[in-house]
C-alpha atoms as a PDB file:
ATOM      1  CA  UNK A   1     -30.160  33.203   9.209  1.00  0.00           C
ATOM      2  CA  UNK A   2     -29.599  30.772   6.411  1.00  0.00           C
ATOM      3  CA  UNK A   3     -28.442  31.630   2.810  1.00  0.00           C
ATOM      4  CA  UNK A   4     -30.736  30.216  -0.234  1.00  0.00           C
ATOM      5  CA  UNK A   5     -30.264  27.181  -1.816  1.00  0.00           C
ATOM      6  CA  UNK A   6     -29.181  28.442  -4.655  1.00  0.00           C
ATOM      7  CA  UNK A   7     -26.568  30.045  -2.888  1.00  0.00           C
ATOM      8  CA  UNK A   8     -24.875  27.169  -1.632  1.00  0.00           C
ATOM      9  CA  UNK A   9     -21.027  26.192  -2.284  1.00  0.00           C
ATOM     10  CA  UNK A  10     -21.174  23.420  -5.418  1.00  0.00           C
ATOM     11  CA  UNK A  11     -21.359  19.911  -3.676  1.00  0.00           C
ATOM     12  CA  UNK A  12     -17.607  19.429  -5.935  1.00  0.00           C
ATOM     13  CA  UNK A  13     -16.204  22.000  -4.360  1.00  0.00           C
ATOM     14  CA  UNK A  14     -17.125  20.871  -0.833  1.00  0.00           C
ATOM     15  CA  UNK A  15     -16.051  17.646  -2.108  1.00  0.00           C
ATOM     16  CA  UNK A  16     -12.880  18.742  -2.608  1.00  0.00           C
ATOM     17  CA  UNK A  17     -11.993  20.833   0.490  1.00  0.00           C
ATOM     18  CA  UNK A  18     -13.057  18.010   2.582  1.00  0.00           C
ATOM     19  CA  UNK A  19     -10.717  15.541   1.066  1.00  0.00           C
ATOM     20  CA  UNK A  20      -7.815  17.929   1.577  1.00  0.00           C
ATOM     21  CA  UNK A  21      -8.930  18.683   4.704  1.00  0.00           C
ATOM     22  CA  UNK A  22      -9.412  14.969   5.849  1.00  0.00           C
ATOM     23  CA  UNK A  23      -5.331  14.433   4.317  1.00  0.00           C
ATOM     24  CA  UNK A  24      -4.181  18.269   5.169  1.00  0.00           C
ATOM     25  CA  UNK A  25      -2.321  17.358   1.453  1.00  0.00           C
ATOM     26  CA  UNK A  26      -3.722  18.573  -1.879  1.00  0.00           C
ATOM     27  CA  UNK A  27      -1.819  16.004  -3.602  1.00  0.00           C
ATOM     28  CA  UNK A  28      -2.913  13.342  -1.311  1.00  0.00           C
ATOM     29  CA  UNK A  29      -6.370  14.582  -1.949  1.00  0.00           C
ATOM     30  CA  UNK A  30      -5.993  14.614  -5.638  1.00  0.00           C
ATOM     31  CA  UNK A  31      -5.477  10.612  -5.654  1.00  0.00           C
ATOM     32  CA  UNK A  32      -8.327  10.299  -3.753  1.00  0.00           C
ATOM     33  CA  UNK A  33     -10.670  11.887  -5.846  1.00  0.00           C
ATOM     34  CA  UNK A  34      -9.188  10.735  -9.031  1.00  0.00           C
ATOM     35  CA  UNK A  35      -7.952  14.876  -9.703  1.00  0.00           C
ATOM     36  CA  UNK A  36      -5.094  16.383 -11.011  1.00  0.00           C
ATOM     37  CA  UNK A  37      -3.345  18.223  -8.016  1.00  0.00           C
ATOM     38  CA  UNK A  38      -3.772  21.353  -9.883  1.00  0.00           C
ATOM     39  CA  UNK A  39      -7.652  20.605 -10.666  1.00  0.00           C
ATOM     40  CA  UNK A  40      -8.320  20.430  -6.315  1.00  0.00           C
ATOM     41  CA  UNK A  41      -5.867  23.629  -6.439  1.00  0.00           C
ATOM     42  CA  UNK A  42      -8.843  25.328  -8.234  1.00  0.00           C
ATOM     43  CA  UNK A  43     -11.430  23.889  -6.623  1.00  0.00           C
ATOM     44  CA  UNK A  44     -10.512  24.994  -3.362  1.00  0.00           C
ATOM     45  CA  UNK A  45      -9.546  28.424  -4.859  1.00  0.00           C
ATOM     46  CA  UNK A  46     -12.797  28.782  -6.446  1.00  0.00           C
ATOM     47  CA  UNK A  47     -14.673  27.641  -2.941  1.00  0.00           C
ATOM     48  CA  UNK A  48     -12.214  30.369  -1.010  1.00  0.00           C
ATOM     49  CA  UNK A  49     -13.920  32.679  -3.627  1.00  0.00           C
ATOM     50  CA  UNK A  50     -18.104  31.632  -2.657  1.00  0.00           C
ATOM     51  CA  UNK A  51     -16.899  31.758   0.847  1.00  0.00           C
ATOM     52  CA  UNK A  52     -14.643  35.244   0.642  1.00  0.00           C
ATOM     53  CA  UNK A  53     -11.855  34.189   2.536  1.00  0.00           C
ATOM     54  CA  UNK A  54      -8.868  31.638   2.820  1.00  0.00           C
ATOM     55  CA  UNK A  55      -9.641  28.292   4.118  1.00  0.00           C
ATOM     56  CA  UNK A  56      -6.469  26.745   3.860  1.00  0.00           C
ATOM     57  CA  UNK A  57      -2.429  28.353   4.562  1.00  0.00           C
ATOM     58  CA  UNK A  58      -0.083  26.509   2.426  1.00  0.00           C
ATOM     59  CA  UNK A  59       2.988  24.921   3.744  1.00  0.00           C
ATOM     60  CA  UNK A  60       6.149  23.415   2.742  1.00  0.00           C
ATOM     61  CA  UNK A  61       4.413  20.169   3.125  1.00  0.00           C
ATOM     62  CA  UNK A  62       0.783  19.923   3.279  1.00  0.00           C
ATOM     63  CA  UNK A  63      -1.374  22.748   4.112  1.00  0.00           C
ATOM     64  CA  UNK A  64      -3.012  24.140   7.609  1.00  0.00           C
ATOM     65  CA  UNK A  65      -6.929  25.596   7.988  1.00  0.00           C
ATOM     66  CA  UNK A  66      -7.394  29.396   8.755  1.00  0.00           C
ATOM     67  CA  UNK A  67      -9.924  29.877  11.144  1.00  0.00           C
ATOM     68  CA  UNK A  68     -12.849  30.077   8.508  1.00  0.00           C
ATOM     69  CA  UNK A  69     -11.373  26.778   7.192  1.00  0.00           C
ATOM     70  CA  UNK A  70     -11.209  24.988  10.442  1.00  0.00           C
ATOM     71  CA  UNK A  71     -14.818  26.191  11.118  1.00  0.00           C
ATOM     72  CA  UNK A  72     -16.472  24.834   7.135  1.00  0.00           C
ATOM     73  CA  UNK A  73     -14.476  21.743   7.809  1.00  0.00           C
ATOM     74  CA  UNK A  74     -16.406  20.637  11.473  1.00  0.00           C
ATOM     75  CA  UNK A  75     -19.751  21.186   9.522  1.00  0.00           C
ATOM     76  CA  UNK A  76     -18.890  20.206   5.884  1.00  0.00           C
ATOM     77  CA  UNK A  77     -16.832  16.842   6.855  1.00  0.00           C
ATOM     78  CA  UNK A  78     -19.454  15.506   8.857  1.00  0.00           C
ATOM     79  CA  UNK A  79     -22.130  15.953   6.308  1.00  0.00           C
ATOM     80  CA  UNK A  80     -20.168  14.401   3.441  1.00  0.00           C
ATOM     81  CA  UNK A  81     -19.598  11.845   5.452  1.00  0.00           C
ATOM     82  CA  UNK A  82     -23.373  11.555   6.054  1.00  0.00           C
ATOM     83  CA  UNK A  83     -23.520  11.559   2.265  1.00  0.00           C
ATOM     84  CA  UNK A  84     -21.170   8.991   1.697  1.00  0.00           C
ATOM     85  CA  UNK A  85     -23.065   6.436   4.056  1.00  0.00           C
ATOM     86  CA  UNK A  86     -26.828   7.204   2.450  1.00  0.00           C
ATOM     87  CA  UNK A  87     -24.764   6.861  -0.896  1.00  0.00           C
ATOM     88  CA  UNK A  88     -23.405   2.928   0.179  1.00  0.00           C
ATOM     89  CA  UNK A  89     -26.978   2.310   1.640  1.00  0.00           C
ATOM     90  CA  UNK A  90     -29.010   3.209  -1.513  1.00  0.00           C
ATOM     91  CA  UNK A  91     -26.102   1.673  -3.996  1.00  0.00           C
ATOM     92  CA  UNK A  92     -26.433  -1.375  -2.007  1.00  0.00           C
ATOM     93  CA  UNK A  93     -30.425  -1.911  -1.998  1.00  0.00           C
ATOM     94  CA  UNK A  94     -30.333  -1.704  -5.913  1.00  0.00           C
ATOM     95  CA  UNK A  95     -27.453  -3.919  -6.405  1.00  0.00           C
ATOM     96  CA  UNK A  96     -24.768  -5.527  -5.118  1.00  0.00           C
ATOM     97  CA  UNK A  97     -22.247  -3.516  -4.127  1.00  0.00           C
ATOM     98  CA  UNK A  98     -18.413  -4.373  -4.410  1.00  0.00           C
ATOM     99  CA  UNK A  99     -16.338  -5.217  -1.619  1.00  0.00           C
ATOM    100  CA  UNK A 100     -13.251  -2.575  -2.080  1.00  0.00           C
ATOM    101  CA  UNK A 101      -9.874  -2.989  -0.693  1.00  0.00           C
ATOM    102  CA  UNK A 102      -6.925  -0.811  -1.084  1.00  0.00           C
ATOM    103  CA  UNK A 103      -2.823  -1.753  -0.499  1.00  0.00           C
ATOM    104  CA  UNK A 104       0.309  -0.583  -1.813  1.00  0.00           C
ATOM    105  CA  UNK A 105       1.052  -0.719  -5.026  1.00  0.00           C
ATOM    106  CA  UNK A 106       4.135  -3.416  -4.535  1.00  0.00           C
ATOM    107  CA  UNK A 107       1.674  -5.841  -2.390  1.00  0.00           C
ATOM    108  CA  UNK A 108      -1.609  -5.566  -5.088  1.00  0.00           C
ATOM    109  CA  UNK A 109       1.198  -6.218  -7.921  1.00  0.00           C
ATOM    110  CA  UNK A 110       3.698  -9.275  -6.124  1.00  0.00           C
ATOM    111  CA  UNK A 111       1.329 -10.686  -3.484  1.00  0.00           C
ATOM    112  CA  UNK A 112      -2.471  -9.962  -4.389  1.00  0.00           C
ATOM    113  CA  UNK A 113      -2.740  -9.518  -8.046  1.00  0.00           C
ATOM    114  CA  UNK A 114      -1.195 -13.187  -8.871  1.00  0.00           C
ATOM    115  CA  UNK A 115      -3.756 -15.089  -6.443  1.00  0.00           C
ATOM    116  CA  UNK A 116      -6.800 -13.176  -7.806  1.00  0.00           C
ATOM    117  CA  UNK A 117      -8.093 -15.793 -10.155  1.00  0.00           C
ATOM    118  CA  UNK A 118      -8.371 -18.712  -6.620  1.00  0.00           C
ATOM    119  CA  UNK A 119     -10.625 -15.932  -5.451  1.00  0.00           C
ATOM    120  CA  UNK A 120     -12.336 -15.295  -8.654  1.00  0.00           C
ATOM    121  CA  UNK A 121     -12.598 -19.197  -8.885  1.00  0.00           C
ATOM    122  CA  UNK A 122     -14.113 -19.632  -5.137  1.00  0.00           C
ATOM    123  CA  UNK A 123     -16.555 -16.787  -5.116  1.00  0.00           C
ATOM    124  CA  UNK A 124     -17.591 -16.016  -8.728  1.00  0.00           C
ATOM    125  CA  UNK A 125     -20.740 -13.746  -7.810  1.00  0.00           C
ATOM    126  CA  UNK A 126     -18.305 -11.260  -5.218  1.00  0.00           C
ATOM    127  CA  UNK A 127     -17.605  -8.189  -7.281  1.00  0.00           C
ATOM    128  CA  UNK A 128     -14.298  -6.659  -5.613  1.00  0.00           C
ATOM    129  CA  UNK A 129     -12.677  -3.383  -6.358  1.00  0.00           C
ATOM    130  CA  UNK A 130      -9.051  -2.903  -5.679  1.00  0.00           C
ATOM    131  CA  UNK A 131      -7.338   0.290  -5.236  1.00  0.00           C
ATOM    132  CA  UNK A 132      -3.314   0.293  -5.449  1.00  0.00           C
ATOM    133  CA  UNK A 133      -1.819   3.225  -3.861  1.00  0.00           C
ATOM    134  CA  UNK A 134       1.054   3.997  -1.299  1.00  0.00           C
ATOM    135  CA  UNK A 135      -1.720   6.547   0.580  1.00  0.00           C
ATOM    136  CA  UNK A 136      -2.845   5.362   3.959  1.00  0.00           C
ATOM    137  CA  UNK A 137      -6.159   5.764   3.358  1.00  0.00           C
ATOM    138  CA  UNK A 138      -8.960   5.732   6.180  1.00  0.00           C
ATOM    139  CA  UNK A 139     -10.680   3.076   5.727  1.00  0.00           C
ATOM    140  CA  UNK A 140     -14.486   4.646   6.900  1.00  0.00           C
ATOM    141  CA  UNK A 141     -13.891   8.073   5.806  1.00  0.00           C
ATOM    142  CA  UNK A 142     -12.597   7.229   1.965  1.00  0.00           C
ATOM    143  CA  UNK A 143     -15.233   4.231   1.263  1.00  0.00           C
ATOM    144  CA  UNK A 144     -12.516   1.074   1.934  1.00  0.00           C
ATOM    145  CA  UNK A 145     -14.019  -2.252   3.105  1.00  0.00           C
ATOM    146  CA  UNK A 146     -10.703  -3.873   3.859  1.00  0.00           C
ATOM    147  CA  UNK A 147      -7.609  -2.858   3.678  1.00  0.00           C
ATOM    148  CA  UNK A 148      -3.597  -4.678   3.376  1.00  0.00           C
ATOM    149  CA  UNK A 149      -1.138  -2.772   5.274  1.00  0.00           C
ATOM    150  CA  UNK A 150       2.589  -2.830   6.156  1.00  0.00           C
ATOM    151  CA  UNK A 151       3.262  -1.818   9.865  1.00  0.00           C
ATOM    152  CA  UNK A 152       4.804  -3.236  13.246  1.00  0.00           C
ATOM    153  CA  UNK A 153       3.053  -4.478  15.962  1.00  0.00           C
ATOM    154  CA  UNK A 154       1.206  -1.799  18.100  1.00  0.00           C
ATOM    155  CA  UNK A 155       1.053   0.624  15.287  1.00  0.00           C
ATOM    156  CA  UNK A 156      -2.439  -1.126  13.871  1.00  0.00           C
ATOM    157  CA  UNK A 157      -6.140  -1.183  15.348  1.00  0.00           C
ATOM    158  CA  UNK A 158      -7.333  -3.678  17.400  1.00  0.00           C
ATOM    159  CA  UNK A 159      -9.134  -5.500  14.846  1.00  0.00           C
ATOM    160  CA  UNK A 160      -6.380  -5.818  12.695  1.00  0.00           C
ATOM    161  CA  UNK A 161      -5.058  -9.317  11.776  1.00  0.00           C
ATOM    162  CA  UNK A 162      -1.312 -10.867  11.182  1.00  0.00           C
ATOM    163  CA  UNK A 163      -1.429 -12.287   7.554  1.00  0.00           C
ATOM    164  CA  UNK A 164       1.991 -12.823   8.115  1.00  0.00           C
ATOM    165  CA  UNK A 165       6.269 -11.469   8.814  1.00  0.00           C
ATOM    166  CA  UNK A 166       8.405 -10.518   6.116  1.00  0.00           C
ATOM    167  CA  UNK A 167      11.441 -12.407   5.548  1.00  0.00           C
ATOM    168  CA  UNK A 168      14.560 -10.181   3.575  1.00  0.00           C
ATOM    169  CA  UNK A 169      16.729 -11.879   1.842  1.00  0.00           C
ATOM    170  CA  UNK A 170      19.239 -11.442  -1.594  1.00  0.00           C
ATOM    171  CA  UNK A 171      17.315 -12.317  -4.763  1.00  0.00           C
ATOM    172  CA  UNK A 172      18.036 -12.466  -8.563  1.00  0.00           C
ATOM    173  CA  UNK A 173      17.151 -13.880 -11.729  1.00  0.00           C
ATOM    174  CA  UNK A 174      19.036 -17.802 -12.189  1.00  0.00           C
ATOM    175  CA  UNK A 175      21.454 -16.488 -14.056  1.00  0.00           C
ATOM    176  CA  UNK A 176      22.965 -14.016 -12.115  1.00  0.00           C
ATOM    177  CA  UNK A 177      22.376 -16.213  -9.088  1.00  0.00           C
ATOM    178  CA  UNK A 178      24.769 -18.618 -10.752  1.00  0.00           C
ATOM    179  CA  UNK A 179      27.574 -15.813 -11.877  1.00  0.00           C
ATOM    180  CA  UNK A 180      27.380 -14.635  -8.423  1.00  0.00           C
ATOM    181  CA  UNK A 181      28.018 -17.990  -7.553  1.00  0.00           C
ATOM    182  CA  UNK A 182      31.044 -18.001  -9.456  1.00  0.00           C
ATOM    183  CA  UNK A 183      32.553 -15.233  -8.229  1.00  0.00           C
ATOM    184  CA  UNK A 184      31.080 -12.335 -10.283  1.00  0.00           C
ATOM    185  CA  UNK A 185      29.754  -9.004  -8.749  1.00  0.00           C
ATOM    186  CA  UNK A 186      26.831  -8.183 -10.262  1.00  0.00           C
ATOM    187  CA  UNK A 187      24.956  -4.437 -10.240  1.00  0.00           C
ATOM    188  CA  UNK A 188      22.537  -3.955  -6.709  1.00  0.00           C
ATOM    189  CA  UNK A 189      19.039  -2.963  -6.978  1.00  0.00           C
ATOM    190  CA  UNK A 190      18.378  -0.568  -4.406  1.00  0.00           C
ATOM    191  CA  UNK A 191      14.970   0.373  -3.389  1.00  0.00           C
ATOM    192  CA  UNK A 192      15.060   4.765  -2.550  1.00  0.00           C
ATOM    193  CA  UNK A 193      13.279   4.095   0.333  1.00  0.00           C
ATOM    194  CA  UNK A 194      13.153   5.538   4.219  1.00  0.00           C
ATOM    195  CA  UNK A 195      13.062   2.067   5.624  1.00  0.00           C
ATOM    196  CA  UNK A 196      16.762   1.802   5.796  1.00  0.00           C
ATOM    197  CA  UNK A 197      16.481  -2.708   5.992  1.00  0.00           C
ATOM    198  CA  UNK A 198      15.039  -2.426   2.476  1.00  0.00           C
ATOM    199  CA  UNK A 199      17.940  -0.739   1.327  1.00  0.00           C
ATOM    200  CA  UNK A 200      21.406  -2.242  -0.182  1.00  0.00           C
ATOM    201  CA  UNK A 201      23.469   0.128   2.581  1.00  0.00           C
ATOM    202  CA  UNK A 202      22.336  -2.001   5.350  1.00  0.00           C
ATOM    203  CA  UNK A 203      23.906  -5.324   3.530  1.00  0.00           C
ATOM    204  CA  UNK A 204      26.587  -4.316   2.094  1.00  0.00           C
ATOM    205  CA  UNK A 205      28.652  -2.633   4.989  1.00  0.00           C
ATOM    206  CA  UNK A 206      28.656  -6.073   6.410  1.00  0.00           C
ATOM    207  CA  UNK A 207      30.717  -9.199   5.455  1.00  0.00           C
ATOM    208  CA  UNK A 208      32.528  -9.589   2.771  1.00  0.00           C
ATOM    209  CA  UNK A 209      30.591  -7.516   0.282  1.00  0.00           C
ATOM    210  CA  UNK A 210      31.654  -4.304   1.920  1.00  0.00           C
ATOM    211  CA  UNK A 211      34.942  -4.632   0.028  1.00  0.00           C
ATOM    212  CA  UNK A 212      33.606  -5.499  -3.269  1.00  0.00           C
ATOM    213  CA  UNK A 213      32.878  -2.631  -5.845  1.00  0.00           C
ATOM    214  CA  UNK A 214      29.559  -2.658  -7.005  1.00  0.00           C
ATOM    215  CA  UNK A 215      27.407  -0.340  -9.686  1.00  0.00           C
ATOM    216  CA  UNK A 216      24.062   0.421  -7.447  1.00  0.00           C
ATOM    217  CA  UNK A 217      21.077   1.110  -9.416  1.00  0.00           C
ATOM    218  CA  UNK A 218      18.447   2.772  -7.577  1.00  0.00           C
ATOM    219  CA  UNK A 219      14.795   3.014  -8.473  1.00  0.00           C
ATOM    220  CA  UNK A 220      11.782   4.508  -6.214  1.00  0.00           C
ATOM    221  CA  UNK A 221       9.090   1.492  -6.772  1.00  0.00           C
ATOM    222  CA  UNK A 222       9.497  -1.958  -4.872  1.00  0.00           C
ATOM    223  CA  UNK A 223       8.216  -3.286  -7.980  1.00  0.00           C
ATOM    224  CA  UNK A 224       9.981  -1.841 -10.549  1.00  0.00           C
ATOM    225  CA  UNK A 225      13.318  -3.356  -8.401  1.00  0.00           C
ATOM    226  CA  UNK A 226      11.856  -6.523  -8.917  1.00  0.00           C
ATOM    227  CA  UNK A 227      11.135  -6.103 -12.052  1.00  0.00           C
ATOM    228  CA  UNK A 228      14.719  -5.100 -12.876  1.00  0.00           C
ATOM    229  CA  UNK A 229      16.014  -8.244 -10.837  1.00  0.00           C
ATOM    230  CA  UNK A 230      13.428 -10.314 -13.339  1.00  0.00           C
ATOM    231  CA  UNK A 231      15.207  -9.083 -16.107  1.00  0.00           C
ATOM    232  CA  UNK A 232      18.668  -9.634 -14.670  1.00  0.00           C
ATOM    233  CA  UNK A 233      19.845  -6.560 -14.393  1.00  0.00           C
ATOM    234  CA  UNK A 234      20.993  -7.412 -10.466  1.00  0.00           C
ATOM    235  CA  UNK A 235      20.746  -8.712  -7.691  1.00  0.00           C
ATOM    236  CA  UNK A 236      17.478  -7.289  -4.637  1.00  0.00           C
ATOM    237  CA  UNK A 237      16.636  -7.038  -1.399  1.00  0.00           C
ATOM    238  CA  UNK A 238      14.013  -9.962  -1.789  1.00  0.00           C
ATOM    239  CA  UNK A 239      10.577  -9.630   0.096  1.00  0.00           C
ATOM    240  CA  UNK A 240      10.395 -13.076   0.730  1.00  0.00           C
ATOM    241  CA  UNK A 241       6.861 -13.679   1.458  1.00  0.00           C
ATOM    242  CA  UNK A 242       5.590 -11.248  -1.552  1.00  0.00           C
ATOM    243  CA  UNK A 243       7.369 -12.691  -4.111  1.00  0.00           C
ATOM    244  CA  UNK A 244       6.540 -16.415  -3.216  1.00  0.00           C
ATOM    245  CA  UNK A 245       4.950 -16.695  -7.224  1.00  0.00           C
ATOM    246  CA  UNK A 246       8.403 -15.871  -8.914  1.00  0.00           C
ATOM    247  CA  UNK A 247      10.272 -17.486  -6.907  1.00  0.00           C
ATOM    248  CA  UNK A 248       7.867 -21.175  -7.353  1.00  0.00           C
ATOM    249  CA  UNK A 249       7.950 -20.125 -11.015  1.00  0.00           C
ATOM    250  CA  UNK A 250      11.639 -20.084 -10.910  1.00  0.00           C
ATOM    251  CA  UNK A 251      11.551 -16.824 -12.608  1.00  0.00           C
ATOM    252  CA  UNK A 252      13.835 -15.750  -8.953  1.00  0.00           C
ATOM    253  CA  UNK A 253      16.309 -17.026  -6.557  1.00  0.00           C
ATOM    254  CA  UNK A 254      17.159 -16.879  -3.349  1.00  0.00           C
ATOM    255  CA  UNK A 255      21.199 -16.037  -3.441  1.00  0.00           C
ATOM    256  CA  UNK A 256      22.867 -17.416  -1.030  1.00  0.00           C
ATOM    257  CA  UNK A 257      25.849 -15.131  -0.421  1.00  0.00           C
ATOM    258  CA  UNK A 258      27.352 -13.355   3.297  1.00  0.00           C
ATOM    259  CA  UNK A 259      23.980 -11.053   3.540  1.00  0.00           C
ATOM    260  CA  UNK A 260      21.456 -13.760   5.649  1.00  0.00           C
ATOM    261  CA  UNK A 261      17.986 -13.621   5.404  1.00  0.00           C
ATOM    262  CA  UNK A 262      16.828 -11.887   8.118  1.00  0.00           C
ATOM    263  CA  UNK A 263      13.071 -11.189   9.559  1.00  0.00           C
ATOM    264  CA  UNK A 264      12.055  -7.630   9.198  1.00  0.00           C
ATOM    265  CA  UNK A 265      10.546  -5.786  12.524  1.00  0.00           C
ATOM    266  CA  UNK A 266       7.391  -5.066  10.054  1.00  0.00           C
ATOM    267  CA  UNK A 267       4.509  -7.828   8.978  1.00  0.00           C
ATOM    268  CA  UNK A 268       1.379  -7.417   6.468  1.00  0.00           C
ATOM    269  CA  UNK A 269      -1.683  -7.042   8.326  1.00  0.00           C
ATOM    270  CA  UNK A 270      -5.691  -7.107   6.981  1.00  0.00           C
ATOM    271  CA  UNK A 271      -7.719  -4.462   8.658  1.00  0.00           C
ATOM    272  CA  UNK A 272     -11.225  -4.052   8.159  1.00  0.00           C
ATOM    273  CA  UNK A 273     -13.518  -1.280   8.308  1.00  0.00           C
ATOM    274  CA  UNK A 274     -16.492  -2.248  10.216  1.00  0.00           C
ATOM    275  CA  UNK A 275     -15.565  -5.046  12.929  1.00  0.00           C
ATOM    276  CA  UNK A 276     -18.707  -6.966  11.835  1.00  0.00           C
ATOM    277  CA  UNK A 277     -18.539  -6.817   8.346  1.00  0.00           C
ATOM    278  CA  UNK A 278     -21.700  -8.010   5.518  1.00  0.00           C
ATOM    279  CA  UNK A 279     -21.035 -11.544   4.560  1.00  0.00           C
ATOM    280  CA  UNK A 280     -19.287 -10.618   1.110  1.00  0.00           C
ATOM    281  CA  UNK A 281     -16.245  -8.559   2.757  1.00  0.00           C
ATOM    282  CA  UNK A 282     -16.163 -11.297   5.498  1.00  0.00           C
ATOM    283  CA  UNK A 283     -15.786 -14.149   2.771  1.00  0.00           C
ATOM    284  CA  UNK A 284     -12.970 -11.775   0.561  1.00  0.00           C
ATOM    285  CA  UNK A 285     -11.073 -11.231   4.423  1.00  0.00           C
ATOM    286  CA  UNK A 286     -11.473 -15.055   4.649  1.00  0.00           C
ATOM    287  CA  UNK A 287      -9.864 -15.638   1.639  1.00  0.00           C
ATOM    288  CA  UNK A 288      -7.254 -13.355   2.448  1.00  0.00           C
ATOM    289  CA  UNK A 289      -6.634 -14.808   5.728  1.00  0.00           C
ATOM    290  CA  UNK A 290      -6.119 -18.463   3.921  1.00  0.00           C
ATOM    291  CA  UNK A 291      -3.666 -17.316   1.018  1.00  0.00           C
ATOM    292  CA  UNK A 292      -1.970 -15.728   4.357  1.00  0.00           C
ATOM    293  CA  UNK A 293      -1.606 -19.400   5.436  1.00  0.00           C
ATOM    294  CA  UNK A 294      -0.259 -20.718   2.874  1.00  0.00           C
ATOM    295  CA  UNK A 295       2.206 -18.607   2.409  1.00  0.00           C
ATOM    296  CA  UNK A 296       3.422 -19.033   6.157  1.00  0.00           C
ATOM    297  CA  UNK A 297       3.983 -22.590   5.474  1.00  0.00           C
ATOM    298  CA  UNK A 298       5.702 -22.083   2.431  1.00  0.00           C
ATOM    299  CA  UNK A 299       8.138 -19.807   4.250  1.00  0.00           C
ATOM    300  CA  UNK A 300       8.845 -22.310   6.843  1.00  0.00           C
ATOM    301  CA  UNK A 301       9.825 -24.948   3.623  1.00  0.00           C
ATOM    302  CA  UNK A 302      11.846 -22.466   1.465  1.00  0.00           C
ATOM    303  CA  UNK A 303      13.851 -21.024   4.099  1.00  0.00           C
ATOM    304  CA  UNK A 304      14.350 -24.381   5.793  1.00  0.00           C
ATOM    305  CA  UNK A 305      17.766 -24.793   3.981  1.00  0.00           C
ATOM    306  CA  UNK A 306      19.120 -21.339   6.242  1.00  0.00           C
ATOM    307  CA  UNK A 307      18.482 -22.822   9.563  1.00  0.00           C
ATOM    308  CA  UNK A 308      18.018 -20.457  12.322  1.00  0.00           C
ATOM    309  CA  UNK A 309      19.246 -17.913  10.091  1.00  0.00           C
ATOM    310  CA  UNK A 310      16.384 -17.398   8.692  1.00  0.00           C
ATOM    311  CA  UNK A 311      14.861 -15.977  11.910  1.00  0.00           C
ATOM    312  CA  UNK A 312      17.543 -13.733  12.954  1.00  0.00           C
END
C-alpha cells in the first residue's frame, strides 16, 4: 500500500541522499550539488527523520548505507536518474543545450582555459559549460558530456582517447633559470601530492642535487606551484605538455640541471559519455582531439634539445 502524495520525501532531500549515496562521501556530494557539506548533513538528517530511521553509518572516511538506506537508494537512484534524462530531453527540445565537460582544476586552468578562445573562434554558436574539480565524476550519472582525465593505460573505458603523455621536467621563471645556471640554489616547489614523480623527493635524492641544501616550499594545488614558479619564487616539477602556453610565452623555462625530463607512466585522456555523441559534443571532442595534436608535435620540438632523454 502506497503513502499519499503529499506524504512523499521532498524531491531535495532525495536529491541529496542520492548524490551521497552515488559518492558514499557527503563532502564529495556537497560539490556536486553546489552545497555546503553541512547543508547535505541536514538534508539527509532531515530525510532520516520522514523516513524514521538511519540511512547512512558514518565512517572515518565516507559513509556506509544501513539496511533501510541500501533499500531507498535501489529505488530512489534509479528514478533520479530517470529524472535527470527527461530533464536533458525537455531542456534540449526548447533550446540548445550546452555541451558540459569537467577536468581537474590544474588541466581547465594550464591546458584548457588558455585555448578556449580557438574554440570560441571555430564554433561560435556551441555553448559549453566547464566544471573544474579534482572529483571523478561519472560522467552519465552527474550530467557530464565529456570529460579530461589523468590515468594510465588500462585504468580508462574503452572509448576513451590518448590526447597525449606527460613529459616531467625542472621549470622556473628566466631568472631563476639563469641563477641556477650560475650556480645558485634556489627554493623547490613541491606539489603535496600522493603521486610520488610529481614530487621534489623523487629528484632530488638523485645526482648532484641530493647534496645541495635547499628551502622546499610545499603547496597542495598543481597550479598554485606554478603559479609560485611564475613569480620566481623557485624552481617545479614542470608538466611539460600543460604548460606549453608559458613556456611559448617565455613566462617559463625548461632548467636544464642533473634531474632529466622524464615521461610519466600517466597520459591525459578525453572520455565521453555516450559513445555516439549529438553533433555539438562530437565537434567540442574534435576540437579537443586537435589542440591534443598540436601539442604532441610541439613536445617532440621543445624537448628535441634532450635527446633520448626526454623519453626515459
Amino acid at each position: 500500500m502506497s503513502v499519499p502524495i503529499a506524504q512523499l520525501f521532498s524531491l531535495d532531500l532525495v536529491k541529496a541522499f542520492v548524490a551521497v549515496g552515488r559518492r558514499m562521501s557527503i563532502t564529495q556530494a556537497a560539490d556536486d550539488l553546489c552545497l555546503t557539506q553541512s547543508a547535505v548533513s541536514r538534508q539527509i538528517r532531515a530525510l532520516e527523520d520522514q523516513v524514521g530511521a538511519r540511512l547512512f553509518d558514518r565512517k572515518q572516511r565516507g559513509v556506509a548505507f544501513t539496511e533501510a538506506g541500501e533499500r531507498l537508494f535501489r529505488t530512489a537512484d534509479h528514478s533520479v536518474q530517470q529524472l535527470q534524462e527527461v530533464a536533458a530531453d525537455l531542456r534540449g527540445s526548447g533550446s540548445a543545450r550546452s555541451v558540459t565537460l569537467t577536468t581537474s582544476i590544474g588541466v581547465m586552468g594550464l591546458w584548457l582555459l588558455p585555448r578556449l578562445a580557438r574554440l570560441q573562434e571555430r564554433h561560435p554558436r556551441i555553448d559549453v559549460r566547464l566544471s573544474a574539480s579534482n572529483t571523478v565524476h561519472d560522467l552519465r550519472a552527474d550530467g557530464f558530456d565529456l570529460a579530461v582525465r589523468y590515468a594510465r593505460v588500462g585504468t580508462v573505458p574503452g572509448n576513451a582517447v590518448r590526447l597525449f603523455d606527460e613529459t616531467l621536467a625542472p621549470v622556473a621563471h628566466p631568472s631563476v633559470r639563469d641563477a641556477i645556471a650560475a650556480g645558485a640554489h634556489g627554493p623547490l616547489l613541491d606539489y603535496d601530492d600522493t603521486r610520488p614523480w610529481l614530487q621534489w623527493r623523487l629528484w632530488v635524492d638523485e645526482g648532484a642535487w641530493r647534496k645541495a641544501r635547499r628551502q622546499v616550499i610545499q603547496l597542495n594545488q598543481y597550479d598554485q606551484v606554478i603559479q609560485a614558479a611564475l613569480a620566481g619564487q623557485g624552481l617545479a616539477i614542470g608538466r611539460i605538455e600543460l604548460l606549453q602556453p608559458l613556456i611559448d610565452s617565455k613566462q617559463l623555462a625548461i632548467v636544464d640541471i642533473p634531474c632529466t625530463p622524464v615521461r610519466s607512466a600517466y597520459s591525459f585522456w578525453l572520455l565521453r559519455a555516450e559513445d555516439e555523441p549529438r553533433e555539438d559534443v562530437r565537434q567540442v571532442a574534435q576540437w579537443i582531439c586537435e589542440e591534443a595534436g598540436r601539442v604532441r608535435e610541439w613536445r617532440c620540438e621543445q624537448l628535441a634539445p634532450y635527446g633520448a632523454r626526454a623519453a626515459a
